[in-house]
Structures are given as C-alpha cells and as structure tokens.
PDB file of N, CA and C in Angstrom:
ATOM      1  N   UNK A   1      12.416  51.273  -6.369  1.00  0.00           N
ATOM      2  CA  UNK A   1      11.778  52.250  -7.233  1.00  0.00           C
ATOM      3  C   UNK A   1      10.566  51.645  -7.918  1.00  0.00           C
ATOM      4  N   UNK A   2       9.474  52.116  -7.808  1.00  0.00           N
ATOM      5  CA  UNK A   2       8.003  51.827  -8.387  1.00  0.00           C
ATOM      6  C   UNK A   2       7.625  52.713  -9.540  1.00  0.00           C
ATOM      7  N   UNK A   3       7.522  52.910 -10.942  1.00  0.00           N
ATOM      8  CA  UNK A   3       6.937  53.539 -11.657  1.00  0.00           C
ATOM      9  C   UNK A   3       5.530  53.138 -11.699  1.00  0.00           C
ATOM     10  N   UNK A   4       4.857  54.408 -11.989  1.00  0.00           N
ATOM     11  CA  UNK A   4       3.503  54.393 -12.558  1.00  0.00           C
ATOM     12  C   UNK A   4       3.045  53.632 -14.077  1.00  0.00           C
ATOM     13  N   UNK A   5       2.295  53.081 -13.939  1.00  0.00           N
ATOM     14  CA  UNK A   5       2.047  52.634 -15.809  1.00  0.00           C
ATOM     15  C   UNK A   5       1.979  53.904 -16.315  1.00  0.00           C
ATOM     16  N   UNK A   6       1.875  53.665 -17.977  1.00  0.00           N
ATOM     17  CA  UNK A   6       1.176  55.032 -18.213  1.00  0.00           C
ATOM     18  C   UNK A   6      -0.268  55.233 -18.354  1.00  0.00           C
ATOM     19  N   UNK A   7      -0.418  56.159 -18.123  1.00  0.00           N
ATOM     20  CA  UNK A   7      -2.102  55.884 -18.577  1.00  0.00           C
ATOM     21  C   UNK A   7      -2.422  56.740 -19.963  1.00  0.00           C
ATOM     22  N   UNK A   8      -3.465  56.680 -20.727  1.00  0.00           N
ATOM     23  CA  UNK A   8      -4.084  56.566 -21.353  1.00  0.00           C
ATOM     24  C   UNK A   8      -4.941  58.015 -21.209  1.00  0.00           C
ATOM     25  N   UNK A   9      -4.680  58.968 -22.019  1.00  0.00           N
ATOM     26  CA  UNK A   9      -5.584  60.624 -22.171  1.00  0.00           C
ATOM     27  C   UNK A   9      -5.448  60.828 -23.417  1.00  0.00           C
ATOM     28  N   UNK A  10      -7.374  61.481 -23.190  1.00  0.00           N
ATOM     29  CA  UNK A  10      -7.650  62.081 -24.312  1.00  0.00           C
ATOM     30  C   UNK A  10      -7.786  63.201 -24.434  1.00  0.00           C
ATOM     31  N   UNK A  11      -8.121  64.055 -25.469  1.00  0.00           N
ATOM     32  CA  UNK A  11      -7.944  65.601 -25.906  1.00  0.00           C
ATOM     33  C   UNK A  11      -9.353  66.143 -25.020  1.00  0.00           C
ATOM     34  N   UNK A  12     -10.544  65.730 -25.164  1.00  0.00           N
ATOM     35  CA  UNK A  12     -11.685  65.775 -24.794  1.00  0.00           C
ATOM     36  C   UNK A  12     -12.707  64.472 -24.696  1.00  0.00           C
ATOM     37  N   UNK A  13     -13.586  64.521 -23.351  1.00  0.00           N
ATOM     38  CA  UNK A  13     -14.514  63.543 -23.836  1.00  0.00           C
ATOM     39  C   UNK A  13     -15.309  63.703 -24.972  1.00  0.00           C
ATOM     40  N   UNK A  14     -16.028  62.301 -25.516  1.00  0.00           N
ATOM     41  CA  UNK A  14     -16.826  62.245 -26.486  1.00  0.00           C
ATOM     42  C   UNK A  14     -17.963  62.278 -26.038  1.00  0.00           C
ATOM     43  N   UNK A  15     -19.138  63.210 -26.631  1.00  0.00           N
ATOM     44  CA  UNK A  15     -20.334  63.492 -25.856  1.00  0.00           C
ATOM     45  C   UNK A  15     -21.180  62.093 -26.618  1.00  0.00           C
ATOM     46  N   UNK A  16     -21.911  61.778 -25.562  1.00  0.00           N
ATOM     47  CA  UNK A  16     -23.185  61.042 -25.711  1.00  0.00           C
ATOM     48  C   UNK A  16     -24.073  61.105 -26.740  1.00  0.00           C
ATOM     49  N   UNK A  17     -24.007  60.100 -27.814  1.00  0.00           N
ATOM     50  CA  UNK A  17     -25.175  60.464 -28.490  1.00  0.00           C
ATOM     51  C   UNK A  17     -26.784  59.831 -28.576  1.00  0.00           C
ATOM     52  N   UNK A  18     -27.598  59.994 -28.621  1.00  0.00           N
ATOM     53  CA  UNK A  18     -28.969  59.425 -29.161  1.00  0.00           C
ATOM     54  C   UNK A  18     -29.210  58.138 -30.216  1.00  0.00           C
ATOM     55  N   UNK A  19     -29.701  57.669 -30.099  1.00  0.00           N
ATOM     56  CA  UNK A  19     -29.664  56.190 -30.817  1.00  0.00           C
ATOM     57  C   UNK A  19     -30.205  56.809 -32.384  1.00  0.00           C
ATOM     58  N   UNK A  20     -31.006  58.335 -32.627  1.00  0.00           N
ATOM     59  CA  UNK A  20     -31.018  58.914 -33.569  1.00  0.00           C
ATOM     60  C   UNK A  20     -29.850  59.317 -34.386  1.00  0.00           C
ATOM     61  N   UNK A  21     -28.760  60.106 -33.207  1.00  0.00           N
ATOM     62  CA  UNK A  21     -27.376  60.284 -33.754  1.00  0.00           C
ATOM     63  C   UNK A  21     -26.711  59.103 -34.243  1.00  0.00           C
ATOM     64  N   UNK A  22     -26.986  58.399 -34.118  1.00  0.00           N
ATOM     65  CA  UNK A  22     -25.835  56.774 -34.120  1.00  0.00           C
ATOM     66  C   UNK A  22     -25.374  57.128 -35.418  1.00  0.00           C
ATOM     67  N   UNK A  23     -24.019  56.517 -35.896  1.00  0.00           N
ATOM     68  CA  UNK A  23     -23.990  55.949 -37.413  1.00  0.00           C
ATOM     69  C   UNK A  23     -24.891  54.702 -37.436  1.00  0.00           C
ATOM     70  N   UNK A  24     -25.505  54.747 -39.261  1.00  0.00           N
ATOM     71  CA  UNK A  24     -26.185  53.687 -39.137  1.00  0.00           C
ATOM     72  C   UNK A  24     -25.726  52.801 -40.206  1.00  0.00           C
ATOM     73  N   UNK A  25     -25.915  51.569 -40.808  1.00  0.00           N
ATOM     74  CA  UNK A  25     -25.417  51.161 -42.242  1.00  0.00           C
ATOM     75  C   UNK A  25     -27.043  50.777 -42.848  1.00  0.00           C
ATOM     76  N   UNK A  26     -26.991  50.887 -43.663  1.00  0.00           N
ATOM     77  CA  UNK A  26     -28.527  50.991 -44.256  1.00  0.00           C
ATOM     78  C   UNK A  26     -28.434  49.980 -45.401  1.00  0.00           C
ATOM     79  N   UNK A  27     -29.084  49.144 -45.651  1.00  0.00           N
ATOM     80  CA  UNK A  27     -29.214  48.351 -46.558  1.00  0.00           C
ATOM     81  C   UNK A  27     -30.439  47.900 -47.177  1.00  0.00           C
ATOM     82  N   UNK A  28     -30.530  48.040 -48.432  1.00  0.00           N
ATOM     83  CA  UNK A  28     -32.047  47.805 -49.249  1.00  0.00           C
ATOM     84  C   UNK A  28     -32.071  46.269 -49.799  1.00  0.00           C
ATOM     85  N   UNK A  29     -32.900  45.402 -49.353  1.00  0.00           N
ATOM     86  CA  UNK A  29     -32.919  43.985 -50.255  1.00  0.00           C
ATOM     87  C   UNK A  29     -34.671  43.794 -50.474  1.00  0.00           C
ATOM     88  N   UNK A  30     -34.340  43.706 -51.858  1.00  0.00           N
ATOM     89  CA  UNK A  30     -36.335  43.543 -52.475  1.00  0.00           C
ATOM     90  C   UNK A  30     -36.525  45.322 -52.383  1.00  0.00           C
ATOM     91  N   UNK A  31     -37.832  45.132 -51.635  1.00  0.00           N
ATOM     92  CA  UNK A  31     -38.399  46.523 -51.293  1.00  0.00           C
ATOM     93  C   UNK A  31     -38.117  46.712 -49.953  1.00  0.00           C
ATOM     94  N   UNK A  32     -37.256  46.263 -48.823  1.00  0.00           N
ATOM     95  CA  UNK A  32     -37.332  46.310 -47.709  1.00  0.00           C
ATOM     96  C   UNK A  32     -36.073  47.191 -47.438  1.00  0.00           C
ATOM     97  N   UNK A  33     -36.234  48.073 -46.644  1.00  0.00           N
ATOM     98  CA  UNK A  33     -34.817  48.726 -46.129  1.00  0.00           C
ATOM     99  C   UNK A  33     -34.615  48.895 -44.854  1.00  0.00           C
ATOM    100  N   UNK A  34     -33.137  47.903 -44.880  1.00  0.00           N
ATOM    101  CA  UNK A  34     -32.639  47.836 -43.252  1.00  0.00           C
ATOM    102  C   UNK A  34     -31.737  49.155 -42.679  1.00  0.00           C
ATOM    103  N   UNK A  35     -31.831  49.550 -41.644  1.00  0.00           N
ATOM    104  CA  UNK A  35     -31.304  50.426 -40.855  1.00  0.00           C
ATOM    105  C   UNK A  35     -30.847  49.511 -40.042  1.00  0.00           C
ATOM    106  N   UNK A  36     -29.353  49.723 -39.729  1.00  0.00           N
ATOM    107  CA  UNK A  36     -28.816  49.059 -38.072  1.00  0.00           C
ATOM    108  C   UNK A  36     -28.166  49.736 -37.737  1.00  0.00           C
ATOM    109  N   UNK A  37     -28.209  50.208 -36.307  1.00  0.00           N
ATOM    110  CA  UNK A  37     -27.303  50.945 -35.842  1.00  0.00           C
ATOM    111  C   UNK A  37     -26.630  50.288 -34.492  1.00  0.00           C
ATOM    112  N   UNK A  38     -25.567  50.597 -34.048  1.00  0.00           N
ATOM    113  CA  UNK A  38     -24.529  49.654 -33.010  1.00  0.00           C
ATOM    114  C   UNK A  38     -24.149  50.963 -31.611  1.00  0.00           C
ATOM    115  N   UNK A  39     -23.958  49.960 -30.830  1.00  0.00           N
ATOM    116  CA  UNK A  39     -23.597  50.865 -29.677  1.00  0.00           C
ATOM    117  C   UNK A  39     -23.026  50.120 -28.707  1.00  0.00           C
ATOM    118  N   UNK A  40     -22.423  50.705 -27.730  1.00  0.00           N
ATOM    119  CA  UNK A  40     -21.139  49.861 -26.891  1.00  0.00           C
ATOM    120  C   UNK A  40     -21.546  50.249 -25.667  1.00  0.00           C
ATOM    121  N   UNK A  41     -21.220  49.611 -24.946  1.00  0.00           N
ATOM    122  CA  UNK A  41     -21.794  50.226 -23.420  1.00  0.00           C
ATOM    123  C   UNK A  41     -19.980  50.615 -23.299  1.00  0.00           C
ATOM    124  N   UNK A  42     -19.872  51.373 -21.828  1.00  0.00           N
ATOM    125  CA  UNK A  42     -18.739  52.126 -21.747  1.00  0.00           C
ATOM    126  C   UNK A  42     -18.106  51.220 -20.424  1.00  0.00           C
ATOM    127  N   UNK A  43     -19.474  50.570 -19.633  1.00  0.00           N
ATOM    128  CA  UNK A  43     -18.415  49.132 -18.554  1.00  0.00           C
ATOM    129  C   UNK A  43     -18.503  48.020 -18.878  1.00  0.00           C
ATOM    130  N   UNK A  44     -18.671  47.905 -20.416  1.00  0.00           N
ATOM    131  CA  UNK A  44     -18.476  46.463 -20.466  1.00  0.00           C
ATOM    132  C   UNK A  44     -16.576  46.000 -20.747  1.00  0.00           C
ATOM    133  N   UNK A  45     -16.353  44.996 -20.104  1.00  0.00           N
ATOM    134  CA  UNK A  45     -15.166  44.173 -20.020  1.00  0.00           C
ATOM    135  C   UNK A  45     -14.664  43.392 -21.056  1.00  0.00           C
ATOM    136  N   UNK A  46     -15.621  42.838 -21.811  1.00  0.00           N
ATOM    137  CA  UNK A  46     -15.496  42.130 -23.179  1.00  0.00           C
ATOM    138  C   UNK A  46     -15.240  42.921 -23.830  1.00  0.00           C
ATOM    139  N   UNK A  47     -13.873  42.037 -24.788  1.00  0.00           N
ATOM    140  CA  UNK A  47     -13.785  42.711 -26.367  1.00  0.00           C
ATOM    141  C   UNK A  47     -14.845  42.123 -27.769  1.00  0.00           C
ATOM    142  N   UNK A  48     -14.536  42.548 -28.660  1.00  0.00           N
ATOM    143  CA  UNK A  48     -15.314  42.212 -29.343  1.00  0.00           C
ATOM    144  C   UNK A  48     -15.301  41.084 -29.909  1.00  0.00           C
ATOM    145  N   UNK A  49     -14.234  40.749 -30.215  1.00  0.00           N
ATOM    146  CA  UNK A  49     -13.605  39.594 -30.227  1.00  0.00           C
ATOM    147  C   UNK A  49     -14.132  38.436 -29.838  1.00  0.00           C
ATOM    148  N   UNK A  50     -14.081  38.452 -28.232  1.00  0.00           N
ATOM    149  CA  UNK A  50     -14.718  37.953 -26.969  1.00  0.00           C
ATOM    150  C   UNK A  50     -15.880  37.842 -27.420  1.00  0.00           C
ATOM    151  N   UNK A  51     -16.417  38.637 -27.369  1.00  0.00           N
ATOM    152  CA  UNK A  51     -18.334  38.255 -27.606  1.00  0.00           C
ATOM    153  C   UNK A  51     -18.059  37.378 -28.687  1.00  0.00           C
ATOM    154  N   UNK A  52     -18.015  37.533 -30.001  1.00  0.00           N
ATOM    155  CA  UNK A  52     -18.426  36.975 -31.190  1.00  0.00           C
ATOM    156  C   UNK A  52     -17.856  35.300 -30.964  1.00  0.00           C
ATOM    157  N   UNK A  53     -16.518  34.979 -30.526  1.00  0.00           N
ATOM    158  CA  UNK A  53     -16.291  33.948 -29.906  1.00  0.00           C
ATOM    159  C   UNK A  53     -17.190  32.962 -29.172  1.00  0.00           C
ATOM    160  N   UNK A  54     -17.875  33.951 -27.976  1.00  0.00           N
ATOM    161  CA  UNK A  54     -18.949  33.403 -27.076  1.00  0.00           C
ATOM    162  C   UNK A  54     -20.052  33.094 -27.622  1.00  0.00           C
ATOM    163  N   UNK A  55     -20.391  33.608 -28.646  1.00  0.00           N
ATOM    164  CA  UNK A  55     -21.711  33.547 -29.572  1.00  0.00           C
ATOM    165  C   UNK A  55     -21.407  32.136 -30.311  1.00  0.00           C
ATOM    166  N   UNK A  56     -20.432  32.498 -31.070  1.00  0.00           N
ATOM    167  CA  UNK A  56     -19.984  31.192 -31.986  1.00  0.00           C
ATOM    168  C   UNK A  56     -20.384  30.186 -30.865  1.00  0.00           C
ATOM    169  N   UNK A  57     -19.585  30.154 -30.068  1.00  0.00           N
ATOM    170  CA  UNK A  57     -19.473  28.816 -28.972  1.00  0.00           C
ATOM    171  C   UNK A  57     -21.231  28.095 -28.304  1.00  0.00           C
ATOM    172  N   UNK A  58     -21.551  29.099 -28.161  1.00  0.00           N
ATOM    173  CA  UNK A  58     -22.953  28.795 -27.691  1.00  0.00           C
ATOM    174  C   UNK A  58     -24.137  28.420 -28.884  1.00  0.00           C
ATOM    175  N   UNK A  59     -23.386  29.108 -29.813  1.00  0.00           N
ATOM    176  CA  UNK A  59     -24.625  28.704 -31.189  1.00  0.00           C
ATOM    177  C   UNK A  59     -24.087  26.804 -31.364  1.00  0.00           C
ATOM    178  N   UNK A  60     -23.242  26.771 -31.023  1.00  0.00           N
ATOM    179  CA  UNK A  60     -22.410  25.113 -31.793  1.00  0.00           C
ATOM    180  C   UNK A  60     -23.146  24.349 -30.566  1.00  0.00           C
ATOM    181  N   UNK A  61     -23.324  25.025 -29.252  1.00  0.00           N
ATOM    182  CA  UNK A  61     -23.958  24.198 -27.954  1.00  0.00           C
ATOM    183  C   UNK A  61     -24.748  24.047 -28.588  1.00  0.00           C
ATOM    184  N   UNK A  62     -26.207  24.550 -28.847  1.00  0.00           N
ATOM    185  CA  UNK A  62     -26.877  24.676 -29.434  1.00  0.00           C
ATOM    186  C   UNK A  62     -27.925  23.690 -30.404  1.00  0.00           C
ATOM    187  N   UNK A  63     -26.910  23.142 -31.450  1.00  0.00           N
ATOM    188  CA  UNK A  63     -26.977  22.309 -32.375  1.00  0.00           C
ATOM    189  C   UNK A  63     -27.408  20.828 -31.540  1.00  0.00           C
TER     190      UNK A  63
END
C-alpha cells in the first residue's frame, strides 16, 4: 500500500502585484526618507534563513 503525501491547497491564488502595490516600510532619518519594499520570487528554493546565512558566510570570506 502507497499513500499519497498530502499536499498543500489554497482557497484562491494570490494575484500579482506591482512593485507600486508592494507593502513598503518607510523610514525617515535627518531629512531623508527611506522607502523599501521586498519581494520573493515564486522558484526560488532557498529559505530565508538560507540566504541570510549565505550572506553572513560570504561577508566573513570577505574580511
């Protein structure tokens, strides 16, 4: 006997938004005001985790 995993459904997809739509976090220091906004690609394999790890690691190469 072989079961299936389960998989993983949602109610609806999430539509695409515009780098205008994004959430953004906005931050004022002096007179300057930062806008950043974030976005994920949908085939990337890395967690986030993962990246920030890889970053760390390569910034210490680095030195």
């Amino acid at each position: 006997m072989s079961e299936k995993p389960p998989t993983m459904q949602t109610a609806a997809p999430t539509p695409v938004r515009g780098p205008e739509d994004a959430p953004a976090l906005v931050k004022k220091i002096g007179k300057t005001t930062y806008k950043v906004r974030v976005h994920f690609s949908k085939t990337s394999t890395e967690t986030m985790s993962d990246k920030i790890k890889r970053m760390l690691k390569n910034e210490i190469q680095q030195m």
